[in-house]
PDB file of N, CA and C in Angstrom:
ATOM      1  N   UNK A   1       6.814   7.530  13.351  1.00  0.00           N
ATOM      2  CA  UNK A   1       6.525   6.330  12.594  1.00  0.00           C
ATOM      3  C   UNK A   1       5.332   6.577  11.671  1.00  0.00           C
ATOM      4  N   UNK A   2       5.610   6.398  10.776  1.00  0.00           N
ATOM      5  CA  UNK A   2       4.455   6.695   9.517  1.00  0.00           C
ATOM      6  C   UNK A   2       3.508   5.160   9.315  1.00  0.00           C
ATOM      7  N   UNK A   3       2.114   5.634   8.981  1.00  0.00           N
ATOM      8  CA  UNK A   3       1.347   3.984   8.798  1.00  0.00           C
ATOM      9  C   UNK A   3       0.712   4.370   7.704  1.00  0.00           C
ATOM     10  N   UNK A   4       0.740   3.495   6.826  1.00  0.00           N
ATOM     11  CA  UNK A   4      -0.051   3.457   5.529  1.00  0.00           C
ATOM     12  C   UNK A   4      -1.638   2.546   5.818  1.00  0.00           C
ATOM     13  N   UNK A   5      -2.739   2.940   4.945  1.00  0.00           N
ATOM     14  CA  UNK A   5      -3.803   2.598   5.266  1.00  0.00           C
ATOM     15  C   UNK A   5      -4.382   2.264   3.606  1.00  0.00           C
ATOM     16  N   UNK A   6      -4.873   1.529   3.297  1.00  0.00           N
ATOM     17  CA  UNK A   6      -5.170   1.162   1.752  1.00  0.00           C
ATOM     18  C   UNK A   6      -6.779   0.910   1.894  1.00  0.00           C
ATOM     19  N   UNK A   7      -7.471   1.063   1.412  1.00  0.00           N
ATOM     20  CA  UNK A   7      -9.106   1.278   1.255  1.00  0.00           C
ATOM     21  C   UNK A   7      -9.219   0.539   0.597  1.00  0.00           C
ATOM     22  N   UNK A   8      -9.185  -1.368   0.453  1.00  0.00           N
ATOM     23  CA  UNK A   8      -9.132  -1.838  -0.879  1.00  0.00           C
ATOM     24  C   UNK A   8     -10.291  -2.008  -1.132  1.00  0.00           C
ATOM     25  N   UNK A   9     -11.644  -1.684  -0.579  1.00  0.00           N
ATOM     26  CA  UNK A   9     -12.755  -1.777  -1.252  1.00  0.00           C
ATOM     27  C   UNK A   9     -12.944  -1.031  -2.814  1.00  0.00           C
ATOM     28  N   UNK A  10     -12.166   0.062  -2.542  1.00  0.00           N
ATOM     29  CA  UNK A  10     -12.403   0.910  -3.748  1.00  0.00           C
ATOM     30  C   UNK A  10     -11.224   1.136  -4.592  1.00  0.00           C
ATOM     31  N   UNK A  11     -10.096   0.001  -4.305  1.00  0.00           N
ATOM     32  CA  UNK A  11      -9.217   0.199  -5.092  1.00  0.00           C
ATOM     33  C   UNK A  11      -9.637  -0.658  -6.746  1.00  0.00           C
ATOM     34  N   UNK A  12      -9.136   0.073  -7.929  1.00  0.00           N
ATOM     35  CA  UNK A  12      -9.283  -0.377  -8.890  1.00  0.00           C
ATOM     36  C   UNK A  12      -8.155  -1.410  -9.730  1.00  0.00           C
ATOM     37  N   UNK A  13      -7.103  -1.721  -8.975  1.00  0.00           N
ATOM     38  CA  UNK A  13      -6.817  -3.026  -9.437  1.00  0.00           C
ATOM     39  C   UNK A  13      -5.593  -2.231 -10.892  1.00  0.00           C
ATOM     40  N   UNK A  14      -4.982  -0.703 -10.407  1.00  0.00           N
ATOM     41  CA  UNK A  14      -4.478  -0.358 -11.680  1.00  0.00           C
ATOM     42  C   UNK A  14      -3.399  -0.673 -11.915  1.00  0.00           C
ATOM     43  N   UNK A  15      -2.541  -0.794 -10.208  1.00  0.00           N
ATOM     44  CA  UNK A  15      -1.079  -1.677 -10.333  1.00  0.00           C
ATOM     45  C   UNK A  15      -0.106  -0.364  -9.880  1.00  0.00           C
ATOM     46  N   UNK A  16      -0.435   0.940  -9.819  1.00  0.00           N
ATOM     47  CA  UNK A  16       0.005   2.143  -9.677  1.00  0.00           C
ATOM     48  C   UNK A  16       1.371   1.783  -8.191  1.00  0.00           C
ATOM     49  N   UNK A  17       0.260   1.546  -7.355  1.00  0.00           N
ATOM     50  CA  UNK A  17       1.544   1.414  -6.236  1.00  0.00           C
ATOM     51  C   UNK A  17       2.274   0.424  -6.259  1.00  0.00           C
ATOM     52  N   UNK A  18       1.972  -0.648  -6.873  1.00  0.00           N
ATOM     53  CA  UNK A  18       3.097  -1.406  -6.593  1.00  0.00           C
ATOM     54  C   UNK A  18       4.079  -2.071  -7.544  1.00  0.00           C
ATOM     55  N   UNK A  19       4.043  -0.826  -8.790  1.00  0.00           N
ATOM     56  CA  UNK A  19       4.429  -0.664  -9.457  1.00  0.00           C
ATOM     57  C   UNK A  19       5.908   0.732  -8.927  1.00  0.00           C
ATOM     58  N   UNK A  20       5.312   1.702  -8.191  1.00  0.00           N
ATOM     59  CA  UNK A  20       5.961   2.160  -7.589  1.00  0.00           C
ATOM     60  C   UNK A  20       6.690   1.893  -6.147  1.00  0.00           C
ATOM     61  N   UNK A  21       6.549   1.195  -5.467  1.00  0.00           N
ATOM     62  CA  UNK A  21       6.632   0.773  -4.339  1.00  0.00           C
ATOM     63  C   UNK A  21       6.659  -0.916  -4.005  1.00  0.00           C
ATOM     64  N   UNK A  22       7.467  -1.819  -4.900  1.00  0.00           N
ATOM     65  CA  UNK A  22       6.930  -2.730  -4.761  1.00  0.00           C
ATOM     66  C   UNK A  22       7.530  -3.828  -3.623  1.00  0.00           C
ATOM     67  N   UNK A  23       8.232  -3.183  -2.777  1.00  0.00           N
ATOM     68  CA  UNK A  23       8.613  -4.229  -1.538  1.00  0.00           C
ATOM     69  C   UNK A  23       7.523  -4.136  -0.512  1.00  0.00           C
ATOM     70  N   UNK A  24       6.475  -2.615  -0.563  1.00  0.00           N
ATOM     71  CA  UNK A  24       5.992  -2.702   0.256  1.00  0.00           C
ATOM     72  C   UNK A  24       4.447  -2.918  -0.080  1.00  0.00           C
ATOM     73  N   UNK A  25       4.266  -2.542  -1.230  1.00  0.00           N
ATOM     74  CA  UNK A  25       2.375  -3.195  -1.822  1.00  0.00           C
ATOM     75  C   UNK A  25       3.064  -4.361  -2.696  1.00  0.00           C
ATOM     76  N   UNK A  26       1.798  -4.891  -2.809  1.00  0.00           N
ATOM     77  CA  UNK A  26       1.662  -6.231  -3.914  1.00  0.00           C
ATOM     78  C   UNK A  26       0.328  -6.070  -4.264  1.00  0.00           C
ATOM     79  N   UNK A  27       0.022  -7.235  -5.221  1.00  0.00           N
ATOM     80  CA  UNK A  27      -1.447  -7.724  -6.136  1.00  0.00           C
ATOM     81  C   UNK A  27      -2.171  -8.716  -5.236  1.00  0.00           C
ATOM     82  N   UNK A  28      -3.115  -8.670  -4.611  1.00  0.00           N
ATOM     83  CA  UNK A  28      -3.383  -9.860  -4.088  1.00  0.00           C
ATOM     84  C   UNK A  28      -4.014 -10.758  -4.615  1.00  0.00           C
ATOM     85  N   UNK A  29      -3.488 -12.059  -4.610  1.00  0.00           N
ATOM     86  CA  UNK A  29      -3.861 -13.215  -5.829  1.00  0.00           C
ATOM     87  C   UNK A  29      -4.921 -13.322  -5.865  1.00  0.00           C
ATOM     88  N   UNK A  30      -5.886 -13.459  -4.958  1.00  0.00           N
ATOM     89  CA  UNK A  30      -7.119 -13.673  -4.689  1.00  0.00           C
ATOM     90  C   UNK A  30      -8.190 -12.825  -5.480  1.00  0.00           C
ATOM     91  N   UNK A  31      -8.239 -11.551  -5.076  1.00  0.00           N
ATOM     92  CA  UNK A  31      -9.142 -10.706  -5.420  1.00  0.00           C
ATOM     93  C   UNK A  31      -8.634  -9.577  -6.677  1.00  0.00           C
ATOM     94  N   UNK A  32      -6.927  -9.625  -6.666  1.00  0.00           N
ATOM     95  CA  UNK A  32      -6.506  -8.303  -7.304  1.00  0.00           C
ATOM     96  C   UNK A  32      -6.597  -7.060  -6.897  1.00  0.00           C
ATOM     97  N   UNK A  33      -6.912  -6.736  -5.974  1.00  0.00           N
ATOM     98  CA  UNK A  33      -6.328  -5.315  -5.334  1.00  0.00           C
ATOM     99  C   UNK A  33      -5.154  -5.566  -4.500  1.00  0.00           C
ATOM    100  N   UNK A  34      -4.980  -4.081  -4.305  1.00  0.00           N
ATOM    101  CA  UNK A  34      -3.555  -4.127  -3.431  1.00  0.00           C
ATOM    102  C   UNK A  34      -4.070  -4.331  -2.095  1.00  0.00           C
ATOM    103  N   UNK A  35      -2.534  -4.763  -1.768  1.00  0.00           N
ATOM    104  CA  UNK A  35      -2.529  -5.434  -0.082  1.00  0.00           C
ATOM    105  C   UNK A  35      -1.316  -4.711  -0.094  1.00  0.00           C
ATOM    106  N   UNK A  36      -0.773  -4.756   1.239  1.00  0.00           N
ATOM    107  CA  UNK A  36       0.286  -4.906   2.211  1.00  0.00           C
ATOM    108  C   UNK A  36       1.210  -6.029   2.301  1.00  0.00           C
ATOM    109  N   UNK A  37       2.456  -5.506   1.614  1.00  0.00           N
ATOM    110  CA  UNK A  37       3.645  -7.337   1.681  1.00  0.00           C
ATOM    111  C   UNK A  37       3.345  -8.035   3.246  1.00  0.00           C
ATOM    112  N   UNK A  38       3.657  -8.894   3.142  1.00  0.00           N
ATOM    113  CA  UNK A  38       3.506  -9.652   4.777  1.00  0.00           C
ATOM    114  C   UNK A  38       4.574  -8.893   6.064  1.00  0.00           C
ATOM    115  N   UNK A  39       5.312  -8.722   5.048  1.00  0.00           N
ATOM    116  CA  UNK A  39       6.553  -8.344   6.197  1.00  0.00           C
ATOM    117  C   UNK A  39       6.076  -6.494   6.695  1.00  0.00           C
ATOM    118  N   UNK A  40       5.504  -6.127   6.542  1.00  0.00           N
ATOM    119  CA  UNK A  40       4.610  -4.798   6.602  1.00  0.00           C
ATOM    120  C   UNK A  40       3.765  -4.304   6.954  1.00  0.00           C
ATOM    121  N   UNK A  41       2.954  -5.498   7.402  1.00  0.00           N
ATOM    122  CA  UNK A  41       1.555  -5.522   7.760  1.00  0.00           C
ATOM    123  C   UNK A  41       1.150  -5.462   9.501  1.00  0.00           C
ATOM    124  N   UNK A  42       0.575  -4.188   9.566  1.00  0.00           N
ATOM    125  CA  UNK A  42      -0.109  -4.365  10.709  1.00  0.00           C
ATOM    126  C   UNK A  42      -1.057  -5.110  11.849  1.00  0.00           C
ATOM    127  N   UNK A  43      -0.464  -5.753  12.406  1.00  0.00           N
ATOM    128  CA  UNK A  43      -1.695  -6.886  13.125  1.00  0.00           C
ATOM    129  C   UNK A  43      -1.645  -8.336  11.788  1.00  0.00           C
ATOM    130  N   UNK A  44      -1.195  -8.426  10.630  1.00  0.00           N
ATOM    131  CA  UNK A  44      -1.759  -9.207   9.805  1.00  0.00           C
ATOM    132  C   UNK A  44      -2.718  -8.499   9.192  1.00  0.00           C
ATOM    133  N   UNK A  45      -3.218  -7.854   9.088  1.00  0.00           N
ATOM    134  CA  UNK A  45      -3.657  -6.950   8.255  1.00  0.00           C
ATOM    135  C   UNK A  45      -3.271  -6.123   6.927  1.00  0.00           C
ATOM    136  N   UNK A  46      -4.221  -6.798   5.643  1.00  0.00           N
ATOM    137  CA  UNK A  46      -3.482  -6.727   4.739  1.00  0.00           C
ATOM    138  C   UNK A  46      -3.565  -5.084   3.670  1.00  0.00           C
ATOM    139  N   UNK A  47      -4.879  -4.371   5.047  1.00  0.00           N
ATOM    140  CA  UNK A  47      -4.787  -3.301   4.519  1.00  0.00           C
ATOM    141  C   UNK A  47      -3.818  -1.748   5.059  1.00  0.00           C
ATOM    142  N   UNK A  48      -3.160  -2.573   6.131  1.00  0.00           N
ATOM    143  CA  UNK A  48      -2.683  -1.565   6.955  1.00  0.00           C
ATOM    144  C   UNK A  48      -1.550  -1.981   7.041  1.00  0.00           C
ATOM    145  N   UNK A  49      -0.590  -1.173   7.395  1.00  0.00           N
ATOM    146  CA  UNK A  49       0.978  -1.251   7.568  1.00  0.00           C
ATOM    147  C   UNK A  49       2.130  -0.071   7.690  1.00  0.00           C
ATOM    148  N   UNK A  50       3.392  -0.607   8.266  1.00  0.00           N
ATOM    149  CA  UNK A  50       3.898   0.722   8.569  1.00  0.00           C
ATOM    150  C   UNK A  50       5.366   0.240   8.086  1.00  0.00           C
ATOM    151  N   UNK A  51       6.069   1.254   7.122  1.00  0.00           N
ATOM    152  CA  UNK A  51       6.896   0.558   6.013  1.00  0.00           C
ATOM    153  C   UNK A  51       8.048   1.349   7.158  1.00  0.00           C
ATOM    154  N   UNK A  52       9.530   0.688   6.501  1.00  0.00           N
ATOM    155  CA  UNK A  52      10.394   0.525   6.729  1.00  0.00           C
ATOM    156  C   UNK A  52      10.895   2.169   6.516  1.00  0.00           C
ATOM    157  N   UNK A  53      11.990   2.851   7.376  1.00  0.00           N
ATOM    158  CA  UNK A  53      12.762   4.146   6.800  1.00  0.00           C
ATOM    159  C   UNK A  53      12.550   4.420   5.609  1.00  0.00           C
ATOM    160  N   UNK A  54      13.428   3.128   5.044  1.00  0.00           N
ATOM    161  CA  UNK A  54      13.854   3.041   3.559  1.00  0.00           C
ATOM    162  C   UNK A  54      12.961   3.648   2.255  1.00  0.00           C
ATOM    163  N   UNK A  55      11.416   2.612   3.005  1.00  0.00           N
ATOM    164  CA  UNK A  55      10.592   2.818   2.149  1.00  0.00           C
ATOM    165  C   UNK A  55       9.359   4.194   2.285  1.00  0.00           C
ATOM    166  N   UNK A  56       9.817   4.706   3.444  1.00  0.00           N
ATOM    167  CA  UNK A  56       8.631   5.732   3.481  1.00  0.00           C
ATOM    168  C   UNK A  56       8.767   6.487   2.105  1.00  0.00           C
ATOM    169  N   UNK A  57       9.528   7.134   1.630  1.00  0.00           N
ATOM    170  CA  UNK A  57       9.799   7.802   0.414  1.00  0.00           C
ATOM    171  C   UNK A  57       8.715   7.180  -0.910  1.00  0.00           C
ATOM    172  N   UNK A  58       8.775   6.311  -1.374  1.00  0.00           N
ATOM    173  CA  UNK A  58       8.161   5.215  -2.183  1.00  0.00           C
ATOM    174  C   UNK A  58       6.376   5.039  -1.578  1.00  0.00           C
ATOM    175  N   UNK A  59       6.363   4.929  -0.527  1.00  0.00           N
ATOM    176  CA  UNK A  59       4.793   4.697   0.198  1.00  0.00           C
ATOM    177  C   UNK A  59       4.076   6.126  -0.818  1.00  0.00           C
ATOM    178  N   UNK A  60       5.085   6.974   0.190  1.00  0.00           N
ATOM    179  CA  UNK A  60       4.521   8.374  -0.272  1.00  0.00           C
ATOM    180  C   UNK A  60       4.419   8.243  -1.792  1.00  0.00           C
ATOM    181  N   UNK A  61       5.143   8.652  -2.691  1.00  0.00           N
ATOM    182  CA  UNK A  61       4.902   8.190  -4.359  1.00  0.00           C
ATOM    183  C   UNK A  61       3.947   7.705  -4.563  1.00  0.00           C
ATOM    184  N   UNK A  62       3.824   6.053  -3.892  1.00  0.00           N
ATOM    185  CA  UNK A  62       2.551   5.113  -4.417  1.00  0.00           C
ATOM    186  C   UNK A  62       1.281   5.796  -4.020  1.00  0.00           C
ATOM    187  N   UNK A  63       1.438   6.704  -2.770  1.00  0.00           N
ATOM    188  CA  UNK A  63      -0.128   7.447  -2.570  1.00  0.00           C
ATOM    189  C   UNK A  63      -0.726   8.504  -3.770  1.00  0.00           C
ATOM    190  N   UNK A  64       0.689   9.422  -3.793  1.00  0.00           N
ATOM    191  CA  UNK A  64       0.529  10.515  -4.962  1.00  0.00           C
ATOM    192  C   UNK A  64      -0.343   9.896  -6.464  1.00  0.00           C
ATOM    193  N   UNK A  65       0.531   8.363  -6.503  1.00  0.00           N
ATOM    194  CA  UNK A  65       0.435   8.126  -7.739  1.00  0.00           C
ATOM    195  C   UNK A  65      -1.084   7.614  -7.796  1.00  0.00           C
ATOM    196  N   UNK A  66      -1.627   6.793  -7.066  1.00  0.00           N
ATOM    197  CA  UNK A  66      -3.249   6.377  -6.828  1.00  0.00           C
ATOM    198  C   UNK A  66      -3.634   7.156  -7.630  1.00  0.00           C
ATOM    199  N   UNK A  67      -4.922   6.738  -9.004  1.00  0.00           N
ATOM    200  CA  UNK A  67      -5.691   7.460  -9.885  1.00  0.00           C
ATOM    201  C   UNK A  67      -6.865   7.257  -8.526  1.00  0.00           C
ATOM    202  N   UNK A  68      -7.206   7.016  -7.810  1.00  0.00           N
ATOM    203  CA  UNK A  68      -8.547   6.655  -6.866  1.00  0.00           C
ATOM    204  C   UNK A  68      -8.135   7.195  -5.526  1.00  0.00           C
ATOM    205  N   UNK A  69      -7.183   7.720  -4.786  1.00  0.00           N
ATOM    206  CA  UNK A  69      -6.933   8.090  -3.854  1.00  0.00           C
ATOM    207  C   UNK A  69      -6.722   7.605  -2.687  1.00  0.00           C
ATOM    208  N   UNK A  70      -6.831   6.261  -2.555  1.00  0.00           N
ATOM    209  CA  UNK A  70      -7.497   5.347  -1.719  1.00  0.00           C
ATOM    210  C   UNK A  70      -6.334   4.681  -0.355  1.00  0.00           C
ATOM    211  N   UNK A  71      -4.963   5.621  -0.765  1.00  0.00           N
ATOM    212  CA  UNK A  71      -3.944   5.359   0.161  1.00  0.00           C
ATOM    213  C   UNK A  71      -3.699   6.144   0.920  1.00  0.00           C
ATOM    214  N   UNK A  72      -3.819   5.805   2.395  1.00  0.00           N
ATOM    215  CA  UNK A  72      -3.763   6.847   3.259  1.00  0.00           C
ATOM    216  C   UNK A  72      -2.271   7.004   3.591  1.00  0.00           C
ATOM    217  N   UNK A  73      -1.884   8.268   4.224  1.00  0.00           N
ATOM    218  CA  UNK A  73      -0.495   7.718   5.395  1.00  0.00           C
ATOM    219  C   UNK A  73      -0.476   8.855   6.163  1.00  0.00           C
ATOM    220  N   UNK A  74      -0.415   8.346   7.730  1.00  0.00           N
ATOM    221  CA  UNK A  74      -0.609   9.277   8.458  1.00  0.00           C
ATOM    222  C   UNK A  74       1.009   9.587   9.409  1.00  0.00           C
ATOM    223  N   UNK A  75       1.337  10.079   9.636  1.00  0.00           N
ATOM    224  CA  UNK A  75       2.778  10.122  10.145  1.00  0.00           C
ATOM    225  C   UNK A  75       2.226  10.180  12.029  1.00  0.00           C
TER     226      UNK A  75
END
Protein backbone atom coordinates (compact mmCIF):
# COMPACT_ATOMS: atom_id res chain seq x y z
CA UNK A 1 0.00 0.00 0.00
CA UNK A 2 1.58 3.21 -1.05
CA UNK A 3 0.86 6.67 1.20
CA UNK A 4 1.35 9.98 -0.13
CA UNK A 5 2.52 12.76 2.27
CA UNK A 6 2.22 16.58 1.02
CA UNK A 7 4.35 19.24 3.07
CA UNK A 8 1.83 22.00 2.50
CA UNK A 9 3.74 24.40 4.46
CA UNK A 10 6.04 24.81 1.62
CA UNK A 11 3.92 24.12 -1.11
CA UNK A 12 3.72 27.01 -3.63
CA UNK A 13 0.24 26.99 -4.75
CA UNK A 14 1.51 26.04 -8.64
CA UNK A 15 -1.44 23.62 -9.37
CA UNK A 16 1.25 20.96 -10.74
CA UNK A 17 -0.39 17.96 -8.99
CA UNK A 18 -3.58 18.43 -9.35
CA UNK A 19 -3.41 19.30 -12.47
CA UNK A 20 -1.89 15.94 -12.94
CA UNK A 21 -3.65 13.87 -10.58
CA UNK A 22 -6.78 15.41 -10.00
CA UNK A 23 -9.15 12.79 -8.26
CA UNK A 24 -6.64 12.50 -5.81
CA UNK A 25 -5.09 16.30 -4.91
CA UNK A 26 -7.19 19.41 -5.05
CA UNK A 27 -6.75 23.41 -4.26
CA UNK A 28 -7.75 24.03 -0.93
CA UNK A 29 -10.27 26.89 -0.86
CA UNK A 30 -9.10 28.24 2.12
CA UNK A 31 -5.48 28.75 1.95
CA UNK A 32 -4.61 27.48 -1.79
CA UNK A 33 -2.27 24.80 -1.39
CA UNK A 34 -2.78 21.34 -2.10
CA UNK A 35 -4.66 18.96 0.08
CA UNK A 36 -5.79 15.47 -0.18
CA UNK A 37 -9.54 14.82 -1.90
CA UNK A 38 -11.67 13.71 1.12
CA UNK A 39 -12.19 10.38 -0.14
CA UNK A 40 -8.19 9.82 0.27
CA UNK A 41 -7.35 11.14 3.23
CA UNK A 42 -5.72 9.64 6.03
CA UNK A 43 -7.25 9.95 9.53
CA UNK A 44 -8.98 13.23 7.89
CA UNK A 45 -5.98 14.51 7.26
CA UNK A 46 -5.63 16.73 4.54
CA UNK A 47 -2.00 16.27 4.15
CA UNK A 48 -1.74 12.62 4.07
CA UNK A 49 -3.37 9.88 2.14
CA UNK A 50 -3.22 6.63 0.44
CA UNK A 51 -4.69 6.67 -3.21
CA UNK A 52 -6.54 4.09 -4.86
CA UNK A 53 -4.62 1.14 -7.39
CA UNK A 54 -5.90 3.17 -10.06
CA UNK A 55 -4.34 6.19 -8.99
CA UNK A 56 -0.94 5.26 -7.70
CA UNK A 57 0.47 5.83 -11.27
CA UNK A 58 -0.75 9.65 -11.34
CA UNK A 59 0.34 10.24 -7.37
CA UNK A 60 3.67 9.23 -8.66
CA UNK A 61 3.61 11.89 -11.79
CA UNK A 62 2.15 14.59 -9.43
CA UNK A 63 5.38 13.98 -7.15
CA UNK A 64 7.86 13.98 -10.22
CA UNK A 65 6.05 16.92 -11.44
CA UNK A 66 6.34 19.21 -7.96
CA UNK A 67 8.72 22.34 -8.98
CA UNK A 68 9.26 22.30 -4.78
CA UNK A 69 9.46 18.68 -4.05
CA UNK A 70 7.24 18.66 -1.32
CA UNK A 71 5.32 15.23 -2.17
CA UNK A 72 6.30 12.38 -0.50
CA UNK A 73 5.24 8.60 -1.26
CA UNK A 74 6.43 5.92 0.54
CA UNK A 75 5.33 2.39 -0.60
Amino acid sequence: MVKVTIDRMTCVSCGSCWEACPDFFEENPDDSFSQITEKFRNNGNIGEGTPSAELEACTRDAAELCPVQIIGISD
